[in-house]
Protein backbone atom coordinates (compact mmCIF):
# COMPACT_ATOMS: atom_id res chain seq x y z
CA UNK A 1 -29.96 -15.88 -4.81
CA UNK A 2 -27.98 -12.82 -6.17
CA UNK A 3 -29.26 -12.80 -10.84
CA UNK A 4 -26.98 -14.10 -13.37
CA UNK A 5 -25.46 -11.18 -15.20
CA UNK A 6 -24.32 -10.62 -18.28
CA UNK A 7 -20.51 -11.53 -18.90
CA UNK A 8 -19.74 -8.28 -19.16
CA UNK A 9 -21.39 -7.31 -16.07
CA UNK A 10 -19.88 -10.15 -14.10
CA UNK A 11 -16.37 -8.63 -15.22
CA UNK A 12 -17.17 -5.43 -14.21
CA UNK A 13 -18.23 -6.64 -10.54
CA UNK A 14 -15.68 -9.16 -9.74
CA UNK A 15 -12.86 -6.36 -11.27
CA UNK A 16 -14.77 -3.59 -8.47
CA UNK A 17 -14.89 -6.28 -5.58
CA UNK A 18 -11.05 -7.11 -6.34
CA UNK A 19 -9.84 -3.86 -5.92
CA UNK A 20 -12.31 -2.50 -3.03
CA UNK A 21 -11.21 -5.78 -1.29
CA UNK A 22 -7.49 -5.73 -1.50
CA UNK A 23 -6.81 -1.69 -0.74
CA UNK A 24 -5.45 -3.64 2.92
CA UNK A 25 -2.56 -5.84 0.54
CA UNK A 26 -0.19 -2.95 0.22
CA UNK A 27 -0.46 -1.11 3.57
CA UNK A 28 2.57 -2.95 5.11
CA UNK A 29 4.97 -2.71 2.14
CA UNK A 30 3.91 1.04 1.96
CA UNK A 31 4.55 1.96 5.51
CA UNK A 32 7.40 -0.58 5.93
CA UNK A 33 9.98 2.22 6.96
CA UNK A 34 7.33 3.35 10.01
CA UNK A 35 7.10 0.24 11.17
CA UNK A 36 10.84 -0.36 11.11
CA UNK A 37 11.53 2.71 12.87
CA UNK A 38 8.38 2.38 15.70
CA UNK A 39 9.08 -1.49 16.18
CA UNK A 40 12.87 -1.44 15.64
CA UNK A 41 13.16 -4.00 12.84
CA UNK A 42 15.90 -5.28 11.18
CA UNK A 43 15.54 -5.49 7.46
CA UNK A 44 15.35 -9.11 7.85
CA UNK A 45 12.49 -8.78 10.09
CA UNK A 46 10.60 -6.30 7.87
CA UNK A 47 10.84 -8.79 4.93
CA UNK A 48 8.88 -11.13 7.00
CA UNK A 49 6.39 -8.88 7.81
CA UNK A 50 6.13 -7.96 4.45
CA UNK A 51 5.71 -11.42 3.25
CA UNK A 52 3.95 -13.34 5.64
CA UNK A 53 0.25 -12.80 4.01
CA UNK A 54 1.51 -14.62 0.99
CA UNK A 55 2.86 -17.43 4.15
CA UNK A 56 -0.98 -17.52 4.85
CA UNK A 57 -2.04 -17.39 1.47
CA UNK A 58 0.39 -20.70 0.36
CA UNK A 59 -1.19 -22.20 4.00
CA UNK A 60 -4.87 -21.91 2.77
CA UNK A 61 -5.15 -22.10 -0.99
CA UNK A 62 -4.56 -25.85 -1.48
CA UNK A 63 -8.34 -26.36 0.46
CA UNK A 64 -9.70 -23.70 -0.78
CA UNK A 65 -9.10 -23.91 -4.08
CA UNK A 66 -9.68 -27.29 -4.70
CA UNK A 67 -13.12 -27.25 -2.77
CA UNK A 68 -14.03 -24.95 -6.00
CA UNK A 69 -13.68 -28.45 -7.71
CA UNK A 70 -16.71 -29.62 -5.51
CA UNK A 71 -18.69 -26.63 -3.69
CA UNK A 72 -20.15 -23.33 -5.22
CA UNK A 73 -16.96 -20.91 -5.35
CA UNK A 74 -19.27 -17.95 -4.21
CA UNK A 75 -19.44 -19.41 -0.66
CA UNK A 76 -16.10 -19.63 -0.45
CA UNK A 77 -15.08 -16.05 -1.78
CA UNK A 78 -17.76 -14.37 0.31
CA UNK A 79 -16.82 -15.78 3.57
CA UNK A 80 -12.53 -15.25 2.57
CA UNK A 81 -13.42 -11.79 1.33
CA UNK A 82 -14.94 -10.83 4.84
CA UNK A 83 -11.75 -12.43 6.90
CA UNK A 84 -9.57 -10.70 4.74
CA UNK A 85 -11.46 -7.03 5.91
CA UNK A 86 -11.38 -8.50 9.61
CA UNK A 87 -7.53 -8.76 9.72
CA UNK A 88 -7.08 -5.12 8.29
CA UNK A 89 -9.39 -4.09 11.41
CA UNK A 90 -7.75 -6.35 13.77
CA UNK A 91 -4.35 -4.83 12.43
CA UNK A 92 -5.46 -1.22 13.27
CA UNK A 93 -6.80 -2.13 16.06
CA UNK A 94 -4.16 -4.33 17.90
CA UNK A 95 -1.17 -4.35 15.63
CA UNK A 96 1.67 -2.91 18.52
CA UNK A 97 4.94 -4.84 17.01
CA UNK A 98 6.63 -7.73 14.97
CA UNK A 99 4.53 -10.73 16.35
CA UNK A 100 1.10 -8.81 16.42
CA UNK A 101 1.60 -7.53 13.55
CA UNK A 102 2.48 -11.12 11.76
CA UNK A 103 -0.44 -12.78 12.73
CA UNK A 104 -3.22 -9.87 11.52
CA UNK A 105 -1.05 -10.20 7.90
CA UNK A 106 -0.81 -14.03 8.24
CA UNK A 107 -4.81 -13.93 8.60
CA UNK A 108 -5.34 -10.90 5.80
CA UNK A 109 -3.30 -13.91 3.50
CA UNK A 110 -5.46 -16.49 4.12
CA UNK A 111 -8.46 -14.13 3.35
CA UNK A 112 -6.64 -13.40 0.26
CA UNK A 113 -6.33 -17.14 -0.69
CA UNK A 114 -9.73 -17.34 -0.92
CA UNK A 115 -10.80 -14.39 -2.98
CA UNK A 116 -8.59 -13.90 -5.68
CA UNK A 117 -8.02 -17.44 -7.24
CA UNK A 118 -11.54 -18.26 -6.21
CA UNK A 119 -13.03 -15.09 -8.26
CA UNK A 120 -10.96 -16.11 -11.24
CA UNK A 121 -12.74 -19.47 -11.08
CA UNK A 122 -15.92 -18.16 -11.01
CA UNK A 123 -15.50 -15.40 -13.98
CA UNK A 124 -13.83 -18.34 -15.93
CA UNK A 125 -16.86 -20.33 -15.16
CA UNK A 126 -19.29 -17.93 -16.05
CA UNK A 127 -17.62 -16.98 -19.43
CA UNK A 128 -17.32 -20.21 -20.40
CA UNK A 129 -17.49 -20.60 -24.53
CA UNK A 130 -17.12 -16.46 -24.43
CA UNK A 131 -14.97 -15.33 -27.61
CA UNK A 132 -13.65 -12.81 -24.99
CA UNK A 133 -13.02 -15.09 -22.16
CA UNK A 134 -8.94 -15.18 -22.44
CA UNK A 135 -9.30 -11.44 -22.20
CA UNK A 136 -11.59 -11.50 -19.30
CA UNK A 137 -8.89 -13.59 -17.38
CA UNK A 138 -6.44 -11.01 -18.48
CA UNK A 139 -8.52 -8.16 -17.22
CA UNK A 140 -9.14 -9.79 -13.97
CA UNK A 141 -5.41 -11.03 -13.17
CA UNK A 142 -4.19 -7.47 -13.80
CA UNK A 143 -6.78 -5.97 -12.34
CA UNK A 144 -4.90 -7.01 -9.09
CA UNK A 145 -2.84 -4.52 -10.00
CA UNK A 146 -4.63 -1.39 -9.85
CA UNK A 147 -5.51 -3.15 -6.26
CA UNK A 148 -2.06 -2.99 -4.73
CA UNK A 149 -1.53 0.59 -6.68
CA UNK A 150 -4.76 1.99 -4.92
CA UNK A 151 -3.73 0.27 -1.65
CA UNK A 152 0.09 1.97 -1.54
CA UNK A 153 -1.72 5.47 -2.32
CA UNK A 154 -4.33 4.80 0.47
CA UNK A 155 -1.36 3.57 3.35
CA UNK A 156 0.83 6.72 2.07
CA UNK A 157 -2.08 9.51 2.37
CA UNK A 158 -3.66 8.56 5.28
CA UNK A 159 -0.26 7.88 7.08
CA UNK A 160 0.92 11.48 5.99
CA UNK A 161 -2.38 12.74 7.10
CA UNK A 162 -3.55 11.43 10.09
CA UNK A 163 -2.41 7.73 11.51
CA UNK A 164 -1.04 4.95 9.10
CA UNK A 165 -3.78 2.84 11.48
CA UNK A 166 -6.36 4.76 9.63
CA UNK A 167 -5.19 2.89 6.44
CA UNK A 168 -6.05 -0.04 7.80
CA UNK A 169 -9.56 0.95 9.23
CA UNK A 170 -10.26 2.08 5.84
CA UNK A 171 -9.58 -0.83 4.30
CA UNK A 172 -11.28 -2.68 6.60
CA UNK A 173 -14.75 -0.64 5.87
CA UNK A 174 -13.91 -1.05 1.62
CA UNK A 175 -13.40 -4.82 2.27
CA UNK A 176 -17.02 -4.58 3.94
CA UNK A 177 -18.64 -3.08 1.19
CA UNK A 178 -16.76 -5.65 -0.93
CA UNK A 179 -18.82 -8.55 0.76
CA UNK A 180 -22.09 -6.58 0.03
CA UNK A 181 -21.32 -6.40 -3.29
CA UNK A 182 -20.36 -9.99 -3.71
CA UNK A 183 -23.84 -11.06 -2.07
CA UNK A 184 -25.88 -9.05 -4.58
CA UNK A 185 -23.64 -9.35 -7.73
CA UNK A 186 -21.74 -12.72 -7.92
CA UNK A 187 -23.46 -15.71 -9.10
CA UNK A 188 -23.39 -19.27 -7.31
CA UNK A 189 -21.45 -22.07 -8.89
CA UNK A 190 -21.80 -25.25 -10.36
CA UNK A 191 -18.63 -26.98 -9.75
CA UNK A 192 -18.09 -30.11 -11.92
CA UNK A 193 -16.70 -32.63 -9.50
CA UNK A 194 -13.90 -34.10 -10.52
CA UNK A 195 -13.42 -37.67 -11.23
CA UNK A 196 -13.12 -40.50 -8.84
CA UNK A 197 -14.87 -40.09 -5.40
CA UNK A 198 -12.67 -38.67 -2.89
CA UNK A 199 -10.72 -37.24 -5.08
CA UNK A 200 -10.57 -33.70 -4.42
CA UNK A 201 -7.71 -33.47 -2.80
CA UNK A 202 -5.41 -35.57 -5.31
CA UNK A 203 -3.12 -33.19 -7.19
CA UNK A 204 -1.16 -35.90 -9.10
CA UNK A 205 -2.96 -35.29 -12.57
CA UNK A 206 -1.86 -31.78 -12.34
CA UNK A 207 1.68 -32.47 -11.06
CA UNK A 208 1.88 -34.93 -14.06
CA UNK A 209 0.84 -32.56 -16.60
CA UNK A 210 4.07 -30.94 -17.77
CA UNK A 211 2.48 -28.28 -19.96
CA UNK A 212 0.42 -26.75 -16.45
CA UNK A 213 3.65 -27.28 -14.47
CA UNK A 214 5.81 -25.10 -17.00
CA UNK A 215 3.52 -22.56 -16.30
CA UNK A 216 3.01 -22.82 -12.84
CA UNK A 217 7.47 -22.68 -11.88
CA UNK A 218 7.38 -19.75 -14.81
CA UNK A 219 4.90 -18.12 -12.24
CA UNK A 220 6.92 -19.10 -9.08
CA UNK A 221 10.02 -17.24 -10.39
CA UNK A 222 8.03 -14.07 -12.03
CA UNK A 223 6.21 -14.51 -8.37
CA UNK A 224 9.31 -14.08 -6.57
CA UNK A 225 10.64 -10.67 -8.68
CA UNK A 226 7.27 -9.45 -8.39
CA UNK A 227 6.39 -9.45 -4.95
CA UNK A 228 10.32 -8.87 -3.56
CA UNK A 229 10.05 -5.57 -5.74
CA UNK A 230 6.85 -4.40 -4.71
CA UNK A 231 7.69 -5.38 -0.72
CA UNK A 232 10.37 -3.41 -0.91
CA UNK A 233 9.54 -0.42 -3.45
CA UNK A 234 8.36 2.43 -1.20
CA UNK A 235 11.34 1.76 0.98
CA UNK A 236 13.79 1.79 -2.48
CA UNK A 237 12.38 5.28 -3.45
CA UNK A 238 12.60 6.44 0.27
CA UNK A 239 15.99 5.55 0.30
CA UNK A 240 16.99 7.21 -3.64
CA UNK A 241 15.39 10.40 -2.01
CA UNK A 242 17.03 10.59 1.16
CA UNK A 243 15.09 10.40 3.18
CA UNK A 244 15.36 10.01 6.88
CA UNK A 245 14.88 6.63 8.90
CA UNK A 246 10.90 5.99 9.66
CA UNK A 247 9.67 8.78 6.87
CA UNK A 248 7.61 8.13 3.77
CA UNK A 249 7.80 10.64 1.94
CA UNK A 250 4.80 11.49 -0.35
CA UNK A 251 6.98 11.40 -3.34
CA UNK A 252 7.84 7.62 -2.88
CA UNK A 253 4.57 7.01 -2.36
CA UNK A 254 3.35 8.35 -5.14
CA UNK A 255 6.00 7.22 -7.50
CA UNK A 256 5.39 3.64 -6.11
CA UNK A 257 1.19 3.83 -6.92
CA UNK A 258 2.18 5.03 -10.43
CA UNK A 259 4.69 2.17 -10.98
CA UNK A 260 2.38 -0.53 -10.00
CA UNK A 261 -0.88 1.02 -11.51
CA UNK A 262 1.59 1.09 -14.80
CA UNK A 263 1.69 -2.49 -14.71
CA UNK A 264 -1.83 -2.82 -15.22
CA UNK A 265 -1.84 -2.26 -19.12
CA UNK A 266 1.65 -3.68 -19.26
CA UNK A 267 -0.44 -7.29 -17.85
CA UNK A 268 -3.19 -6.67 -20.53
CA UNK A 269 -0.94 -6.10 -23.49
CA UNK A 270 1.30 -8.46 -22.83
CA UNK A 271 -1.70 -11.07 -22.96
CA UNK A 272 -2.38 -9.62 -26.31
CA UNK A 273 1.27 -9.59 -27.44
CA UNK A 274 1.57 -13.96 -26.26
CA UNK A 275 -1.72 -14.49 -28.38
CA UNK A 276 -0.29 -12.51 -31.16
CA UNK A 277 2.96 -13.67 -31.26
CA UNK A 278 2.98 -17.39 -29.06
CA UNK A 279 3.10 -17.38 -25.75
CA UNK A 280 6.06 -19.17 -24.90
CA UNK A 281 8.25 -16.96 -27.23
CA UNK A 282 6.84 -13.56 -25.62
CA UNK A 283 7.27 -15.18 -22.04
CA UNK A 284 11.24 -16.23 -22.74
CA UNK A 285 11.53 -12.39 -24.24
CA UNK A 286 10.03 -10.32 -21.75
CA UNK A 287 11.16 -12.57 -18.25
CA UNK A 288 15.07 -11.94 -19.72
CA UNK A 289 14.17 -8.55 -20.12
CA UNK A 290 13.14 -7.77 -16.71
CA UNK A 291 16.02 -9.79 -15.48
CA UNK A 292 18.42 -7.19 -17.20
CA UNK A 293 16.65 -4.28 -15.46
CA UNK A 294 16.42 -6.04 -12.14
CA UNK A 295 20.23 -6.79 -12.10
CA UNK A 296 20.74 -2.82 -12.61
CA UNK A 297 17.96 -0.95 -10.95
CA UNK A 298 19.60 -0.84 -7.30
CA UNK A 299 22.71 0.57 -8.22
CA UNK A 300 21.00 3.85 -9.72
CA UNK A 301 19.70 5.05 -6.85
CA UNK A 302 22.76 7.42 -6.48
CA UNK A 303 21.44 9.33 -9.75
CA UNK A 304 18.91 12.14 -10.00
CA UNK A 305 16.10 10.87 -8.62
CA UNK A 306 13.66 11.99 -11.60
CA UNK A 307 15.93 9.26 -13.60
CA UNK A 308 15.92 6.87 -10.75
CA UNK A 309 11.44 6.83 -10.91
CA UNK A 310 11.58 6.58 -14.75
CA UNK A 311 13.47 3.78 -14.73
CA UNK A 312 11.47 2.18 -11.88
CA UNK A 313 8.34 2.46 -13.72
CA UNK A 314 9.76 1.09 -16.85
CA UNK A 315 11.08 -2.09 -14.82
CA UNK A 316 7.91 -2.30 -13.07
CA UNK A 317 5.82 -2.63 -16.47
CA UNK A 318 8.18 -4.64 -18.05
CA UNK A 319 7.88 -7.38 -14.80
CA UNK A 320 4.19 -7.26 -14.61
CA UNK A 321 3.98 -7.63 -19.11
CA UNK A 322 4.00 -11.72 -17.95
CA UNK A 323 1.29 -12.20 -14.94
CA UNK A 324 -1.76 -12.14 -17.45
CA UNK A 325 0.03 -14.35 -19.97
CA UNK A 326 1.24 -17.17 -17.29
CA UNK A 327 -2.09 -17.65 -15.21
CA UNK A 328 -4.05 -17.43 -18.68
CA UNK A 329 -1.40 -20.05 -19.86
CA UNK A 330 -2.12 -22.67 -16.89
CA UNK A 331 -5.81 -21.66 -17.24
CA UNK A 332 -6.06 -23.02 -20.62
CA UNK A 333 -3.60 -26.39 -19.61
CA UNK A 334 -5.05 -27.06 -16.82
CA UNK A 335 -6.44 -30.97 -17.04
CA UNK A 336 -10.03 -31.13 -17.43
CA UNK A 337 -12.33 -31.39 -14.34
CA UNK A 338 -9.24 -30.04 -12.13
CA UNK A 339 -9.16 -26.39 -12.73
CA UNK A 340 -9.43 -25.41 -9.44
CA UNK A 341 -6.61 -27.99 -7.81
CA UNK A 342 -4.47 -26.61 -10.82
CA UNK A 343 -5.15 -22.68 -9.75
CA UNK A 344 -4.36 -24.33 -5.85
CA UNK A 345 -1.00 -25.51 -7.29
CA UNK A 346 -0.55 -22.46 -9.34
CA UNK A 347 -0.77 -20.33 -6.35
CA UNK A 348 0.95 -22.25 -3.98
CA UNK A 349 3.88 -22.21 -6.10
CA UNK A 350 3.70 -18.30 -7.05
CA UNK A 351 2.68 -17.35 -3.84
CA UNK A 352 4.89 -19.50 -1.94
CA UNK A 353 7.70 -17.93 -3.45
CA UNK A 354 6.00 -14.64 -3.39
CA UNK A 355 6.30 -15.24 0.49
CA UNK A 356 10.17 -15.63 -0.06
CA UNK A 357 11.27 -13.64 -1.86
CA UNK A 358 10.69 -10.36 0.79
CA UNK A 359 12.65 -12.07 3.40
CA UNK A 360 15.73 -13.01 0.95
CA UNK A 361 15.71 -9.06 -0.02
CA UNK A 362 15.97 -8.28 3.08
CA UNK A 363 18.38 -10.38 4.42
CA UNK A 364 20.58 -9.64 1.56
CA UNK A 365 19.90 -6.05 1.95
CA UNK A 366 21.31 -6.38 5.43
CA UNK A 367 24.35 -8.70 4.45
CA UNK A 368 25.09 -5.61 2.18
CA UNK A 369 25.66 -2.69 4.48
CA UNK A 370 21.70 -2.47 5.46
CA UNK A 371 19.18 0.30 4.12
CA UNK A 372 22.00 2.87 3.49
CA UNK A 373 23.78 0.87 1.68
CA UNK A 374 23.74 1.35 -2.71
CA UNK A 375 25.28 -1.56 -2.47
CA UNK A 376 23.40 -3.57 -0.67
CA UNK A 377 19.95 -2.56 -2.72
CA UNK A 378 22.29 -3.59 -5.58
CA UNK A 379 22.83 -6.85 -4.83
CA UNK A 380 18.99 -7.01 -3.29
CA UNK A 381 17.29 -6.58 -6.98
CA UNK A 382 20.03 -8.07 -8.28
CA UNK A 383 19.12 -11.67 -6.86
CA UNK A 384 15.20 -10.86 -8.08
CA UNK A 385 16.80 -11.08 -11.63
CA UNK A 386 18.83 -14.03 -11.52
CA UNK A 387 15.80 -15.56 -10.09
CA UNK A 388 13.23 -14.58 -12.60
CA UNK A 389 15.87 -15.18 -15.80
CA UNK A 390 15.05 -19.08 -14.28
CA UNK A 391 11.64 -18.67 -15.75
CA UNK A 392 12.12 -19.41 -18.92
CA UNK A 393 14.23 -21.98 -19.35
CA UNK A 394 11.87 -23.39 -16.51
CA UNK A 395 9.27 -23.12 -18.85
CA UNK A 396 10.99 -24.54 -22.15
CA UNK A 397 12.55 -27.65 -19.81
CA UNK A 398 8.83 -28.51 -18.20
CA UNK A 399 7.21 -28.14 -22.13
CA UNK A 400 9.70 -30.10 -23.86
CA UNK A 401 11.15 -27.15 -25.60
């Protein structure tokens, strides 16, 4: 059995093995206007190709999840971590159009489902009592983060370089060396079962829990901004510079890694600001904030484009300032002895909509005049606002505000 390390150390392991292991989340959204061009896709169809890990992801996390209630969480995240680097190598290997190409990113979701909610639970568990534990959570969930950032940068090099299926063998081999590291590094387990035999599949206490559930539909609709913006971000900045149909440039590449590695330190401080301030009043504050940017952002790319990436990056930190502050919210709500079927709910919520919300861009982006269109990108972020300004008042009706 792999030591028991310090707090710290454990931090510092699980915040390495999240971002080795997801540099194969962001290759799709990266390269979505290659694949459109090669397969022929309709922007409809790329949305679902964008979003279908987070279809596998909702499929798998209720089981997983809530086993954490009953068997060591370090099984579970070992095994999902090395499915997750199997469907980035089955992707470069056999990925040849839309239905292909769906189930490798259905599988890399499932893989997903089992590492990322499943790592929180075992830090939390770990750093139980800590007086830096809510920051610990905060680290990890933005941590993710840097692992999408890294993950655009990798697809966009490598595809400008050699072969964008080199993006995904490269991920594969990182997602390799994540198991190896979770073997020797991450402690097992204790779950505390939770009460009432055969119970671990009951997720009535946390549906009943109104203070958990405010959190968890804040999440779905910061969820569905997040993950329609980032689908579709390299393909925005593509489209701002002009460039032509099946091209990536390097530019949009880059400006997309900055953008989401910005939101990184906009998670963290925003943690710091709810703890500061109260939670529920920074939440309301910064989700109506983002949903002003998000109902204006598509109609600028027409403007220089040095304007158009400075006010991407300042809508993608201001949309990330929440993640830390809702999953450290339902963290701390979460009924006793069912942390892990209220993370399964949390995420099957977020990530269900997360799984949405590509598809809906796109097929808005093609009721609006398709990927040429100002207008149509318009009226695609547009509906990412109106959806996340639901958040709050999501969050005050659920809490009894």
């Amino acid at each position: 059995m792999p030591p028991h390390p310090s707090p710290r150390t454990l931090v510092t392991v699980l915040l390495l093995a999240e971002v080795l292991g997801m540099m194969g989340t962001m290759t799709v959204p990266a390269l979505l206007p290659v694949f459109k061009d090669d397969w022929g896709l309709s922007n409809t169809a790329a949305g679902w190709l964008s979003g279908v890990s987070q279809l596998g992801y909702v499929a798998a996390v209720l089981p997983l999840l809530s086993l954490t209630d009953r068997l060591d969480s370090r099984r579970i995240y070992i095994v999902c971590t090395a499915l997750a680097a199997l469907s980035c190598a089955g992707f470069a290997a056999f990925a040849d159009g839309f239905w292909s190409a769906m189930a490798w990113r259905a599988l890399g979701g499932i893989g997903l489902a089992g590492t990322y909610m499943p790592g929180l639970r075992i830090l939390n568990d770990h750093t139980a009592g800590h007086p830096q534990q809510s920051r610990f959570l905060s680290f990890y969930t933005a941590t993710y983060g840097i692992g999408t950032a890294l993950s655009v940068a990798l697809a966009g090099l490598l595809a400008e370089w050699a072969h964008w299926r080199w993006a995904f063998w490269t991920a594969a081999a990182l997602g390799g060396l994540t198991v190896l590291l979770a073997l020797r590094w991450v402690p097992a387990t204790r779950p505390a079962a939770p009460a009432g035999p055969g119970a671990v599949f009951d997720f009535r206490p946390v549906l009943r829990n109104r203070a958990a559930m405010g959190y968890v539909l804040a999440y779905a609709a910061h969820c569905w901004e997040l993950f329609g913006f980032r689908a579709w971000l390299v393909a925005f900045l593509a489209f701002a510079l002009g460039a032509p149909a099946g091209v990536v440039p390097a530019e949009a590449a880059v400006i997309g890694t900055v953008t989401i590695l910005l939101g990184v330190p906009a998670s963290i401080l925003g943690n710091e600001a709810a703890v500061r301030w109260g939670r529920d009043r920074f939440l309301t504050a910064i989700m109506l904030a983002s949903a002003v940017l998000a109902t204006i952002i598509g109609f600028t790319a027409g403007l220089p484009f040095a304007l158009v990436a400075l006010l991407v990056m300042v809508y993608g930190s201001v949309l990330t300032a929440d993640s830390a502050s809702l999953t450290v919210g339902l963290v701390g709500a979460a009924p006793g002895g069912r942390r892990g079927a209220a993370m399964a709910i949390h995420s099957l919520f977020g990530f269900g909509a997360a799984f949405v919300a590509p598809v809906a861009f796109g097929l808005l982006l093609d009721l609006g005049g398709g990927a040429a269109s100002l207008t149509g990108w318009g009226v695609a972020f547009a509906h990412l606002g109106l959806v996340v300004a639901l958040g709050p008042l999501l969050l005050r009706v659920m809490r009894g505000g």
